[in-house]
Protein backbone atom coordinates (compact mmCIF):
# COMPACT_ATOMS: atom_id res chain seq x y z
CA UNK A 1 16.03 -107.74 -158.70
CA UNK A 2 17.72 -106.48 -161.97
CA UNK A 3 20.78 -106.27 -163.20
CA UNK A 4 22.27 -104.54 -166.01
CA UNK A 5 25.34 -106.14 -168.30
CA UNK A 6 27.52 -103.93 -169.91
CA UNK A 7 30.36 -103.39 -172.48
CA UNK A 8 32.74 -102.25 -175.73
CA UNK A 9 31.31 -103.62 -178.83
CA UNK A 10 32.46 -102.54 -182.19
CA UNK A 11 30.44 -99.78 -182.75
CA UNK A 12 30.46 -99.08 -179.13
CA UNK A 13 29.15 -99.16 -175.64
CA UNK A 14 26.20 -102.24 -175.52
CA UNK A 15 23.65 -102.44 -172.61
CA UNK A 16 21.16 -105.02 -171.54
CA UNK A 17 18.71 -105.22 -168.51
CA UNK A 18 18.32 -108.70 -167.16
CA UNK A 19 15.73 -109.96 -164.81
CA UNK A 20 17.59 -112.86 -162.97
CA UNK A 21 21.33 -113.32 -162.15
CA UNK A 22 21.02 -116.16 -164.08
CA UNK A 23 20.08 -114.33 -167.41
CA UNK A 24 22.85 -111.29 -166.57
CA UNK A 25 25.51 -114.11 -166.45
CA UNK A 26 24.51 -115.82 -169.77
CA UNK A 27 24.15 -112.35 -171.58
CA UNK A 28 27.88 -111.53 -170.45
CA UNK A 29 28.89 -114.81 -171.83
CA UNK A 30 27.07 -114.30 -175.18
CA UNK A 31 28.60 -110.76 -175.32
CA UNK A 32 31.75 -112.63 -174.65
CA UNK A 33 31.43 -114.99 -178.04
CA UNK A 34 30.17 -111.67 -179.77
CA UNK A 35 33.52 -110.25 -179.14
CA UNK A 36 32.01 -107.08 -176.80
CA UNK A 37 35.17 -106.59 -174.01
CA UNK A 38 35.43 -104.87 -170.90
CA UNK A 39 32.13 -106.40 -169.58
CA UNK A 40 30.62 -105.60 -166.09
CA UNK A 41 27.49 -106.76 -164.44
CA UNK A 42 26.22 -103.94 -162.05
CA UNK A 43 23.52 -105.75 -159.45
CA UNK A 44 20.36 -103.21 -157.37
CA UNK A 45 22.88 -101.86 -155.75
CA UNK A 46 24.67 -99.93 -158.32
CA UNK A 47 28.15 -102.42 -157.85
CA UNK A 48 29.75 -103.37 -160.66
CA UNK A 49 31.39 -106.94 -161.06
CA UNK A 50 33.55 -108.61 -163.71
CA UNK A 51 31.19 -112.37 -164.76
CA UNK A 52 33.47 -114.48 -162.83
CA UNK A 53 33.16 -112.44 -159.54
CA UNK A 54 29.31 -112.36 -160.57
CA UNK A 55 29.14 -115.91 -160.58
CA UNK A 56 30.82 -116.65 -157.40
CA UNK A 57 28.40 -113.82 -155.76
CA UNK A 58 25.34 -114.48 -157.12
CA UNK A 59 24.72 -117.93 -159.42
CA UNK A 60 27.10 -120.26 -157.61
CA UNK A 61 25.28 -119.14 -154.56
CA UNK A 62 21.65 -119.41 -155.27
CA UNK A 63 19.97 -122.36 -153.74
């Protein structure tokens, strides 16, 4: 499964494909300390989720 983590940087919209959930979730928090804003985590399925939703769905849940 991918997902793709997404946002408003300075000199505009940033993009990154992740492999795991786990990876997605730590790229939104480095964008995060980078200062990127409005960022969404869209999963397979083409939904998109703010990182704390994304955790609850897919990291808090993983075995």
């Amino acid at each position: 499964m991918f997902f793709v983590v997404t946002g408003n940087g300075r000199s505009g919209t940033v993009a990154v494909t992740c492999d795991s959930a786990a990876a997605a979730l730590e790229k939104a928090h480095q964008f995060d300390t980078d200062g990127v804003t409005d960022i969404l985590i869209t999963d397979a399925d083409g939904l998109q989720h703010a990182p704390a939703e994304f955790y609850r769905l897919y990291v808090a849940q993983a075995p």
